[in-house]
Structures are given as structure tokens and as C-alpha cells.
Protein backbone atom coordinates (compact mmCIF):
# COMPACT_ATOMS: atom_id res chain seq x y z
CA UNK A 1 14.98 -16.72 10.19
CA UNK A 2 15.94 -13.56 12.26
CA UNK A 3 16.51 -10.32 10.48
CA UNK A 4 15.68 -6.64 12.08
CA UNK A 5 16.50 -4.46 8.55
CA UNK A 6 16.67 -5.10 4.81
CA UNK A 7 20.40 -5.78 4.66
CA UNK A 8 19.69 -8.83 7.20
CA UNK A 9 17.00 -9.74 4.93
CA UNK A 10 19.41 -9.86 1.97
CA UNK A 11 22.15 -11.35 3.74
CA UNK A 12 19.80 -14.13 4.69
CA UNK A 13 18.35 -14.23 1.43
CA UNK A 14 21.38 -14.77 0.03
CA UNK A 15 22.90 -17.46 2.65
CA UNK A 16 19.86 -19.40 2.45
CA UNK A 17 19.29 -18.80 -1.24
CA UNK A 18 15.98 -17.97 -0.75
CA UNK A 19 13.17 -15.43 -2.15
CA UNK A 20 11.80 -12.37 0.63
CA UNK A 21 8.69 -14.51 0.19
CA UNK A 22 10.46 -17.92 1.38
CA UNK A 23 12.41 -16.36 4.13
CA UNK A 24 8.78 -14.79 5.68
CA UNK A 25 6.91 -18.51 4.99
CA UNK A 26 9.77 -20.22 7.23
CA UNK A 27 9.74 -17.30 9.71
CA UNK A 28 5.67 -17.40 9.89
CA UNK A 29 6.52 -21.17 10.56
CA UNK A 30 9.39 -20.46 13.27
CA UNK A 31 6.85 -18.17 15.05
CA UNK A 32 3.40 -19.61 15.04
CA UNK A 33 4.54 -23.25 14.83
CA UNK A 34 2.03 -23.74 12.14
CA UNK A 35 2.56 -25.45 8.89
CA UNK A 36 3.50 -23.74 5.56
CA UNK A 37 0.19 -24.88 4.09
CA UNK A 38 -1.62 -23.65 6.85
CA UNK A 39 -0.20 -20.10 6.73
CA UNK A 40 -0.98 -20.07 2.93
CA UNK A 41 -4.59 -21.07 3.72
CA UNK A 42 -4.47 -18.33 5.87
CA UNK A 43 -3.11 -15.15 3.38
CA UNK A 44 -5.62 -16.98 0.91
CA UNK A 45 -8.56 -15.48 3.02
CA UNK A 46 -7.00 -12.11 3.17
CA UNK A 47 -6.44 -12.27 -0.45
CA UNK A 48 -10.27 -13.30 -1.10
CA UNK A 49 -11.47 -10.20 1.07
CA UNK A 50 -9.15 -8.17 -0.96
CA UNK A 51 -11.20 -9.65 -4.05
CA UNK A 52 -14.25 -9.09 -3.03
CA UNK A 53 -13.26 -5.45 -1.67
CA UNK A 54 -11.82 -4.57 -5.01
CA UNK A 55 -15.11 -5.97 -6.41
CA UNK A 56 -17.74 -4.58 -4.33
CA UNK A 57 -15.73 -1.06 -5.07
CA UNK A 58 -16.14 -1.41 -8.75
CA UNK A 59 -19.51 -2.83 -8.92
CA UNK A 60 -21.79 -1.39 -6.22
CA UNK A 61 -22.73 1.97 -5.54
CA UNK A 62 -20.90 2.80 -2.31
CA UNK A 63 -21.33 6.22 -0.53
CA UNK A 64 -18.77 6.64 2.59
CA UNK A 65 -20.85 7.51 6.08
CA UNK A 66 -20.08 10.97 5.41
CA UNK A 67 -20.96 11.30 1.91
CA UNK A 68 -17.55 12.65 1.33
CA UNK A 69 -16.59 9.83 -1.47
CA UNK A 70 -18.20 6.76 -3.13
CA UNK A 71 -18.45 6.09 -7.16
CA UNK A 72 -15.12 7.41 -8.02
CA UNK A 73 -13.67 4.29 -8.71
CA UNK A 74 -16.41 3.08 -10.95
CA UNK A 75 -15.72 6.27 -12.84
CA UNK A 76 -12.07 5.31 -13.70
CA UNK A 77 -13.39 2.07 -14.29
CA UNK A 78 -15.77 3.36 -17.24
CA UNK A 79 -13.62 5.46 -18.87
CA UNK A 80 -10.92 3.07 -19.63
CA UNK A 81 -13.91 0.66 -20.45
CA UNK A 82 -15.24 3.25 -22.97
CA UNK A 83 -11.68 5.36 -24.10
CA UNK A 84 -8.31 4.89 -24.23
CA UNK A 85 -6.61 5.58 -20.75
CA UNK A 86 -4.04 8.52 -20.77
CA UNK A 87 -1.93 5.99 -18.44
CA UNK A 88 -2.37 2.96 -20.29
CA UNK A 89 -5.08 0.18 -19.08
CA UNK A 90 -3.29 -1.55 -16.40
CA UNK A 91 -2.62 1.98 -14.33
CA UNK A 92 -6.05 2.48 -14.76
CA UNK A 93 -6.96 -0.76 -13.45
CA UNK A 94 -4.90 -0.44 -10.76
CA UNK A 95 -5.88 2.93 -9.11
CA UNK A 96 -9.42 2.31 -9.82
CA UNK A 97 -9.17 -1.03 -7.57
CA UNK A 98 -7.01 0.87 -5.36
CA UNK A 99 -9.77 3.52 -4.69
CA UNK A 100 -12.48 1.11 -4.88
CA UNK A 101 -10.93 -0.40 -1.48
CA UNK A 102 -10.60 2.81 0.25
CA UNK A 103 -14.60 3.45 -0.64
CA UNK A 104 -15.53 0.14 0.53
CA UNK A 105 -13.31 0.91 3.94
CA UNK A 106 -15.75 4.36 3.97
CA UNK A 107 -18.53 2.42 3.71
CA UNK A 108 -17.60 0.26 6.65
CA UNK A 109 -17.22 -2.41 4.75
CA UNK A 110 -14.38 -5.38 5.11
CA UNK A 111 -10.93 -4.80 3.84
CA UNK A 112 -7.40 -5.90 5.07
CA UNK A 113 -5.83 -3.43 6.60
CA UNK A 114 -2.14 -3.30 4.65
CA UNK A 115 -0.82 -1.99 6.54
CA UNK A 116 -3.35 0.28 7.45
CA UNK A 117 -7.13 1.23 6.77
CA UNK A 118 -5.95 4.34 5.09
CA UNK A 119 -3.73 2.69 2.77
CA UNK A 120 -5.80 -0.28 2.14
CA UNK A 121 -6.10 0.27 -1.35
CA UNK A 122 -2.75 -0.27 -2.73
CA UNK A 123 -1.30 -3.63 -2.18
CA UNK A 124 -4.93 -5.51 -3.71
CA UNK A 125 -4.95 -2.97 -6.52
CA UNK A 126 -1.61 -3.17 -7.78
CA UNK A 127 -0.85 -7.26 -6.98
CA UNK A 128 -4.46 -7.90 -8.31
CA UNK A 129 -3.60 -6.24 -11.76
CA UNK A 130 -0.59 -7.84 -12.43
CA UNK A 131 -1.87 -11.07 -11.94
CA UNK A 132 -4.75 -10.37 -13.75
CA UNK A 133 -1.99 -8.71 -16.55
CA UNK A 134 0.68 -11.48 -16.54
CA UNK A 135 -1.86 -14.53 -15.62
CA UNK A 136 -0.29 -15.11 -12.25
CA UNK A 137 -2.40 -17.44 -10.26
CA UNK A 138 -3.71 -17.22 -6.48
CA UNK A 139 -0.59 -19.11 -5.37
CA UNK A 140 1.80 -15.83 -7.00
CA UNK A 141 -0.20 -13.48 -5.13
CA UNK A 142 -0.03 -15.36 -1.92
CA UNK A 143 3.98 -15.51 -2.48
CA UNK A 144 3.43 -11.66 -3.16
CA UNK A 145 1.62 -10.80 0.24
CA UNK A 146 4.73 -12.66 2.02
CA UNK A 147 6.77 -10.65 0.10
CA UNK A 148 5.09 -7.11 1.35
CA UNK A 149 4.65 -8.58 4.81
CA UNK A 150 8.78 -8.75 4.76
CA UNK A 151 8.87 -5.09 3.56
CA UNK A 152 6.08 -3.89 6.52
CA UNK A 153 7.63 -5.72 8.89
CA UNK A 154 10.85 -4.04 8.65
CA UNK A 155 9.22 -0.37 8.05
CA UNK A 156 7.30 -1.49 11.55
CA UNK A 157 10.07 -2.50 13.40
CA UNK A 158 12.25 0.42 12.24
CA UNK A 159 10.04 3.05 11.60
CA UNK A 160 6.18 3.86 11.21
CA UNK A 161 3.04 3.14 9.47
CA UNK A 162 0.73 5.13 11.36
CA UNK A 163 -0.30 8.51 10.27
CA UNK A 164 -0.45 9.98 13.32
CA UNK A 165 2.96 9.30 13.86
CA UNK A 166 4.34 9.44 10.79
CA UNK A 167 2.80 11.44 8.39
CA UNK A 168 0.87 10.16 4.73
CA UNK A 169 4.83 9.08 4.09
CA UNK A 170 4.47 6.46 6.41
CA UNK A 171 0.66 4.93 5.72
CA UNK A 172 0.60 5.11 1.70
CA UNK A 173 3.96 5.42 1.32
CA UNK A 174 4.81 2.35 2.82
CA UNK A 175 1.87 0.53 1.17
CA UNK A 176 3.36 1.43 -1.78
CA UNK A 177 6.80 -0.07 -0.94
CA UNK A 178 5.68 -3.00 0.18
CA UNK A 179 3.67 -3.77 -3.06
CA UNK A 180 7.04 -2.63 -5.10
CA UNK A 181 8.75 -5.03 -3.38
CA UNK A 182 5.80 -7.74 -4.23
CA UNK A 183 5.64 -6.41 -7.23
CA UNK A 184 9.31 -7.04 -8.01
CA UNK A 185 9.45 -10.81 -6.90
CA UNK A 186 6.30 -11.74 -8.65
CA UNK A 187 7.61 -10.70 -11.76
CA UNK A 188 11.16 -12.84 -10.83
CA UNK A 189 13.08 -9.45 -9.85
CA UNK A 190 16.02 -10.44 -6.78
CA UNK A 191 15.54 -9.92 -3.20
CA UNK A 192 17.73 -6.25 -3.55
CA UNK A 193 15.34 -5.40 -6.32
CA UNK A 194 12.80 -5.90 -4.25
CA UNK A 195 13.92 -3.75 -1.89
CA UNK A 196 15.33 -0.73 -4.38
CA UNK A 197 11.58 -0.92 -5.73
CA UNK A 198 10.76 -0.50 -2.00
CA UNK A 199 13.28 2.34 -1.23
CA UNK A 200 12.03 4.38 -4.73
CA UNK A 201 8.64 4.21 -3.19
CA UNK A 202 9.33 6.51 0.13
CA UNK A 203 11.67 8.12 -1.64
CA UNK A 204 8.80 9.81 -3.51
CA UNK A 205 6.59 10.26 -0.87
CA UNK A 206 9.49 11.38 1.93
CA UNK A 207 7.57 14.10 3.69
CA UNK A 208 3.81 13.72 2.45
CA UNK A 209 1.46 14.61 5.18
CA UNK A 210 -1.34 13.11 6.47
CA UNK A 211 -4.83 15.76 6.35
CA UNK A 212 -7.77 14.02 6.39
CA UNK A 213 -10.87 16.00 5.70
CA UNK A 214 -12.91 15.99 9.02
CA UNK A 215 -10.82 13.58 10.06
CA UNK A 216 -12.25 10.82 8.22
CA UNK A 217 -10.29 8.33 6.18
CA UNK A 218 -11.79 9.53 3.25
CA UNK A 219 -10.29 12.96 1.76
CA UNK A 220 -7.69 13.03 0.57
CA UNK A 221 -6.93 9.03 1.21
CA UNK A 222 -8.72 8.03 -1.55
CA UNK A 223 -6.81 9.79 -4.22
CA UNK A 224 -3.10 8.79 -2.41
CA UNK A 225 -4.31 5.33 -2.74
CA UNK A 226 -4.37 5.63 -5.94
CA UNK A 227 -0.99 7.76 -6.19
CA UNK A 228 0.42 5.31 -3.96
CA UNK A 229 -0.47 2.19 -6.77
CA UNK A 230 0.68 4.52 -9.12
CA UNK A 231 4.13 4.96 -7.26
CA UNK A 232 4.45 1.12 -6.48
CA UNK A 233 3.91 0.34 -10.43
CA UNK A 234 6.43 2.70 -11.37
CA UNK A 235 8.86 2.00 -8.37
CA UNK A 236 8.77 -2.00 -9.29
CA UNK A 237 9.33 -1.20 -13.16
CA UNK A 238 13.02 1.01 -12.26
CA UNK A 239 14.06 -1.67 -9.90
CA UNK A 240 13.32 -4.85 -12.26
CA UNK A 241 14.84 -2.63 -15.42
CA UNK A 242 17.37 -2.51 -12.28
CA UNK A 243 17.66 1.08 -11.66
CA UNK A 244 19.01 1.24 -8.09
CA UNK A 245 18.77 3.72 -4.75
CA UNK A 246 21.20 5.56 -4.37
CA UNK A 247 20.40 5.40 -0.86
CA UNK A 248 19.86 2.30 0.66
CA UNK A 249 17.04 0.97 1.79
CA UNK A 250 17.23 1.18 5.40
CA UNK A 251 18.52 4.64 5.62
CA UNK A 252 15.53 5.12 3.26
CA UNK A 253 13.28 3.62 5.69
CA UNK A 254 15.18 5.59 8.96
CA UNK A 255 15.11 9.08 7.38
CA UNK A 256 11.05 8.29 6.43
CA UNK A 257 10.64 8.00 10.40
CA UNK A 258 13.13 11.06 11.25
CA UNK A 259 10.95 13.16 8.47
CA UNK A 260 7.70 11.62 10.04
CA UNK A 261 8.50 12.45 13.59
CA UNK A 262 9.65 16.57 12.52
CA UNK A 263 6.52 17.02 10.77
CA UNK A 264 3.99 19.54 13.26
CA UNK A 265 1.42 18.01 14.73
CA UNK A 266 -1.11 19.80 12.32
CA UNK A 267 0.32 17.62 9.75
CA UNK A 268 -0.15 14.36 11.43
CA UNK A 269 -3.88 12.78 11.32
CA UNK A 270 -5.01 15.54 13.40
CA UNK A 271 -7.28 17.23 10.73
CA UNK A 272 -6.17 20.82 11.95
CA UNK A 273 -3.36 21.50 8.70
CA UNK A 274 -3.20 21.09 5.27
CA UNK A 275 -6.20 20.40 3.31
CA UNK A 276 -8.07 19.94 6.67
CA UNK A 277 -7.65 23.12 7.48
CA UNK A 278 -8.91 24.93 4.12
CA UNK A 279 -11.38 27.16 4.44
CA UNK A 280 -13.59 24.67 2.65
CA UNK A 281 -11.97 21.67 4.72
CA UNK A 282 -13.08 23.43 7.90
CA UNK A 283 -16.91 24.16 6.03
CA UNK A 284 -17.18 20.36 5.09
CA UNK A 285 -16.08 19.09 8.51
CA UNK A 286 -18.55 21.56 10.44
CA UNK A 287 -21.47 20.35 8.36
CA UNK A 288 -20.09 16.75 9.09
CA UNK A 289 -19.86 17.05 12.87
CA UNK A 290 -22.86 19.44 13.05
CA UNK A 291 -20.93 22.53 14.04
């Protein structure tokens, strides 16, 4: 089960006749020599710290180190308890699980990192709303993770995830794509949906800096976590209504690394540009740090 890029993925996909998520089971298998059930077992602990992550978030009141963030998702949480959401209840649900991660991950609490700590937020609050929406069960949501893994892998091997390297394109942007992609198979969308959900996603990010505030992973993180759901929930809906990319995924995927790797420093995790370097992004981080 060898494929470097998403058109080996769908070539083998469509050889084999197989889902993303059954070409990554049989490749996990290949690689670590360890059982399907096994492997499942393992994603099943991953997806129970994303559960309690999501649920600490939303229940507790969680301040970051810094103070910077905590209670925000609770907020979203008790409006759409209380009113009717402007973007309908299962958006709500999902950035508000989405940013409930990220303030657990400022708390230095457990998350999974997927792929990163700055984008930790997206695949558990967009996979855990659907299934909670569509009464998918543990096992759907395992199949899902498998599915994003595919997606991450390739964005990995080909490209970036990192921040630093990359830009806020490449951490919440590729969160987003590979919960698209998830997104797209749990509902029954094809393999090249999957991956036109995926494509859509960097597609609206292609360029999106990374700033952080102090440079903590908490400003603005938090709130592109919950863009990033946002932009994997509407990515996954074009692709399984089968709108396409006009261009495909892997040129998607290259020009997302090219962008990444023109961007200036300043706009790369070094908390010098953007909203780092507002005058009251500099004030917060000297009051942080001491200055």
C-alpha cells in the first residue's frame, strides 16, 4: 500500500476498491506489523482524549498560562444552548469544541496533536459533531481519523504542517483538509471527494499566516480553529454535493508549500508580524514576558 500523493492514493483506491480509510488500515498493518484490531484499539485512545479534551473545554473553567484565552468556548456553547445560532446548531457545536481543544492545549492539558498543537481543535470538533449529528458510532470516527491520517500524510510528505515553516496555511489549514476529507468518507462521499473536500480547504486558507500573540499558541489560534472547522464543514458539504477543484489536489497541496516557504519570516511563528506585532500585540507580550 505505497502511495507518495493523492492521485496514487486514488489510483490505489480504485485498483484495490478500497476507501482512503482501508488503504491507511492495511498500510498501518504493512508498516508496524500489527493487527487491524490492534491499530483500531490504538486511534480509539486518541479518539477518547479527543473526548475528554472537547469535554473538559466545554465544561471546566480553563484559563491558558498566560491568561490570554479560556471560557470562550463555553460562551458559544451557551448561546446556542439559550438562542438560535446565526450558523445553525451543528457549526456552533463544532467551533465551540474546536476552541474548547485549543483552551485545554493552553492550559497544558492533553490533546492529540492533529496534526499539530495549534490546530488541535479541528479534526475532534468537526468529526465529533457529525457523529453526534448523523449517529455515527466510535467505529465511524475511527474509520474517519484513518481517513485524515491519509490526507496529513500526504500534506507531510509533500509539503508542511508546521507554522514555522509554512505559515497558518499549513497548521489549520491542513487540519481542516484532513477533516474534509474525513468528513467526506464518513458521510459515504468517494475517495476523489475526499480529496476535492481536502483541496477546497487550502484553497481558502492559501497564504494565511501564522502570528501568535507573544508567541503563545493561544492568539489568534483559537479563533482559526474554529475558522478552520468552519472551512472543513463547508469544504466536505461542496465536495459530497460534488462540487470539484478546479485544481487538483496535489498541485493544491505543492503551491500551499511554495506560498508557505515565500511568506517573510515575520509571518512564520516568529511573533514579530502581523497581529504579533500590533502595537497592542507587542503591549500584551511585554506584560507576558515581563518586559
Amino acid at each position: 500500500m505505497t502511495f507518495t500523493n493523492g492521485q496514487e492514493l486514488i489510483t490505489l483506491c480504485k485498483e484495490k476498491n478500497l476507501k482512503i480509510y482501508e488503504v491507511m488500515i492495511q498500510k498501518e498493518m504493512e508498516l508496524t506489523g500489527l493487527s487491524e484490531a490492534e491499530i483500531k484499539n490504538k486511534l480509539k485512545i486518541s479518539l477518547d482524549i479527543m473526548k475528554q479534551a472537547v469535554e473538559r473545554g466545554l465544561t471546566e473553567d480553563i484559563k491558558s498560562v498566560s491568561g490570554l484565552i479560556g471560557g470562550d468556548a463555553k460562551k458559544i456553547t451557551e448561546r446556542n444552548d439559550k438562542t438560535r445560532s446565526v450558523c445553525g446548531s451543528l457549526m456552533s457545536k463544532a467551533i465551540s469544541r474546536s476552541m474548547a481543544v485549543l483552551e485545554v492545549n493552553a492550559a497544558m492539558g492533553r490533546i492529540v496533536a492533529a496534526p499539530t498543537a495549534g490546530s488541535s481543535g479541528i479534526v475532534p470538533g468537526t468529526l465529533l459533531t457529525i457523529a453526534e449529528e448523523f449517529s455515527l458510532d466510535d467505529e465511524r470516527l475511527v474509520e474517519g481519523l484513518l481517513t485524515a491520517s491519509g490526507v496529513g500524510f500526504i500534506i507531510s510528505r509533500n509539503a508542511t504542517v508546521a507554522g514555522a515553516e509554512g505559515g497558518c496555511q499549513a497548521e489549520t489549514g491542513s487540519a481542516a483538509a484532513m477533516a474534509a476529507a474525513a468528513i467526506v468518507e464518513m458521510m459515504g462521499g468517494t475517495p476523489e471527494a475526499a480529496l476535492h473536500g481536502a483541496a477546497a480547504c487550502l484553497k481558502n486558507v492559501l497564504g494565511l499566516v501564522c502570528d501568535p500573540i507573544a508567541g503563545l499558541v493561544e492568539a489568534p489560534c483559537e479563533k482559526r480553529n474554529a475558522i478552520g472547522a468552519a472551512n472543513a464543514l463547508i469544504s466536505a458539504e461542496m465536495a459530497l454535493a460534488g462540487v470539484e477543484s478546479i485544481i487538483p489536489f496535489d498541485e493544491v497541496v505543492d503551491a500551499m508549500y511554495r506560498v508557505g516557504r515565500t511568506l517573510p519570516f515575520e509571518l512564520r511563528e516568529s511573533a514579530i508580524g502581523g497581529l504579533a506585532g500590533t502595537p497592542t500585540g507587542q503591549r500584551i507580550k511585554k506584560e507576558i514576558l515581563g518586559e
